[in-house]
Protein backbone atom coordinates (compact mmCIF):
# COMPACT_ATOMS: atom_id res chain seq x y z
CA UNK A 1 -34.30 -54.39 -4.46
CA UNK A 2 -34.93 -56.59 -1.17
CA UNK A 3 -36.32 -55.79 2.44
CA UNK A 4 -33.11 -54.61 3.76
CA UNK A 5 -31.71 -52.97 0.50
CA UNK A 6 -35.02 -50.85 0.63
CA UNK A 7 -34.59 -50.09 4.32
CA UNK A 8 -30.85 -48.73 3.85
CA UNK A 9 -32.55 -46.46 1.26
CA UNK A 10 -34.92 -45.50 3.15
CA UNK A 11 -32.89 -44.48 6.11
CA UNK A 12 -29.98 -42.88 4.04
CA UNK A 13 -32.53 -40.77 2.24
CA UNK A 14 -33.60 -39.34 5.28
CA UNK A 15 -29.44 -39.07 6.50
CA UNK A 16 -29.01 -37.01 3.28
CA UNK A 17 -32.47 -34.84 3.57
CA UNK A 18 -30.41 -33.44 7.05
CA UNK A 19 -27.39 -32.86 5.18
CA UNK A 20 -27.60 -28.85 5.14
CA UNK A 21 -23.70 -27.59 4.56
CA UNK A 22 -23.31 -31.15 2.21
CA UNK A 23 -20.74 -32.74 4.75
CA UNK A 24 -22.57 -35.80 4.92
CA UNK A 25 -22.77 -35.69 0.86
CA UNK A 26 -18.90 -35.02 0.40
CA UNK A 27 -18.14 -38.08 3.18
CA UNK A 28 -20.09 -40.26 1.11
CA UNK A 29 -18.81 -39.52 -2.44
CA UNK A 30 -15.51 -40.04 -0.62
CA UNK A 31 -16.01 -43.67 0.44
CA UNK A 32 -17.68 -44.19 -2.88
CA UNK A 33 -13.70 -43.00 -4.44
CA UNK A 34 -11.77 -44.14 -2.34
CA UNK A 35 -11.83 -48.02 -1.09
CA UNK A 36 -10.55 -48.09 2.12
CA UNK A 37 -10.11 -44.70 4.22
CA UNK A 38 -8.96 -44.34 7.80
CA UNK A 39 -10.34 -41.36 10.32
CA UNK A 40 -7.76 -39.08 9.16
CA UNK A 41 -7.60 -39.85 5.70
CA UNK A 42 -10.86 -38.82 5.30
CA UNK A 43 -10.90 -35.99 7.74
CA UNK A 44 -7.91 -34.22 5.93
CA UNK A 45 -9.88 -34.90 2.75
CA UNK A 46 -13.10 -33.23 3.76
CA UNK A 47 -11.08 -30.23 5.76
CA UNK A 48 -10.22 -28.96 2.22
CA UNK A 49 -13.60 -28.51 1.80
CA UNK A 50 -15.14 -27.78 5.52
CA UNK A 51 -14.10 -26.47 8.44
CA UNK A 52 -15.30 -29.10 10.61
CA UNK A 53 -13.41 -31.06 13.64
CA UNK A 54 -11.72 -34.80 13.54
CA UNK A 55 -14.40 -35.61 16.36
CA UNK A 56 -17.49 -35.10 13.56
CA UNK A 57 -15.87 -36.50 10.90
CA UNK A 58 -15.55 -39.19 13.14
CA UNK A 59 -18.92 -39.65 14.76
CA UNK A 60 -20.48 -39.17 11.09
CA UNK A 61 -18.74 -42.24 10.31
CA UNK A 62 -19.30 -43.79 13.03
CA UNK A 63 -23.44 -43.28 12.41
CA UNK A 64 -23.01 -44.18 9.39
CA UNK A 65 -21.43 -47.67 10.09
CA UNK A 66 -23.78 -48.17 12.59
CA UNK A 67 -26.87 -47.14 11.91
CA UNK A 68 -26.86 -46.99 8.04
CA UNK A 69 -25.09 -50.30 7.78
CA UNK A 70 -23.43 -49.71 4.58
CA UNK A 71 -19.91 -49.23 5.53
CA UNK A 72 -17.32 -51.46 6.97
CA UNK A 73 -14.31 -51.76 9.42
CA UNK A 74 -11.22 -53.80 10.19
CA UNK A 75 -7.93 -53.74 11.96
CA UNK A 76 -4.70 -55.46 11.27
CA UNK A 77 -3.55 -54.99 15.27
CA UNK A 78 -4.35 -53.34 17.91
CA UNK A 79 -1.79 -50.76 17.05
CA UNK A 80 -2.75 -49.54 13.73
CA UNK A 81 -5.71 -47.53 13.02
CA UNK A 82 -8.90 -48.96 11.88
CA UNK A 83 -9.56 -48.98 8.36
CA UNK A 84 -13.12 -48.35 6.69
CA UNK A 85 -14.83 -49.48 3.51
CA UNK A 86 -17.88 -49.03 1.69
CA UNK A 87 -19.83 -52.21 1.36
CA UNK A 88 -19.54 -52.76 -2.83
CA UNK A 89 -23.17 -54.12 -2.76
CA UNK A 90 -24.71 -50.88 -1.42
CA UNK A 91 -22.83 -48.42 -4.08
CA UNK A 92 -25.19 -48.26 -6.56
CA UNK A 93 -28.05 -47.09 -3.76
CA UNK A 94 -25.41 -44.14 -2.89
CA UNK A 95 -25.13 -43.43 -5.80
CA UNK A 96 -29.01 -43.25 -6.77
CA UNK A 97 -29.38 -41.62 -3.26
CA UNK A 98 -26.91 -38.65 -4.02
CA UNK A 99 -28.53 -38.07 -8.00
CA UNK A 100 -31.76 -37.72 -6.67
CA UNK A 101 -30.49 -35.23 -4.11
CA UNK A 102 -28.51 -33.20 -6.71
CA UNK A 103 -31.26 -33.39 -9.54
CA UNK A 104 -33.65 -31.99 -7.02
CA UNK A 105 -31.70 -29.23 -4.84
């Protein structure tokens, strides 16, 4: 793994280790099922799970882009809503990231 791959690691190790009620967990193995999600695609996915509002599902994603930097976004117009994908190259450290967490707890 390189510098940044070992950074995004890093940081969503620590994203996950805050992840009491497994929100963050489920929102992840979402993007890693799905390719592209909007807002309320995924929020009416993890409702069946959570009770938990549009706004955090939101926000969550919106760290997540951000700050993790392993998700993506794009819009066709300014009209339609914006789409979100997992970056392909960064699957296989979710994926490590969310064994370890379910070996362990």
């Amino acid at each position: 793994m390189d510098s940044l791959q070992l950074k995004i690691k890093h940081r969503l190790q620590k994203f996950i280790e805050k992840d009491e009620d497994g929100v963050r967990s489920n929102i992840l193995c979402v993007f890693l099922n799905k390719n592209k999600l909007t807002i309320d695609d995924l929020y009416s996915i993890i409702t069946t799970k959570y009770n938990i509002s549009r706004n955090s599902v939101a926000s969550m994603v919106g760290y997540i882009q951000s700050k993790l930097g392993i998700i993506q976004s794009y819009k066709k117009d300014y009209k339609s809503p914006t789409v979100y994908y997992l970056k392909e190259k960064y699957a296989f450290i979710i994926k490590m990231v969310l064994k370890q967490k379910f070996t362990v707890s």
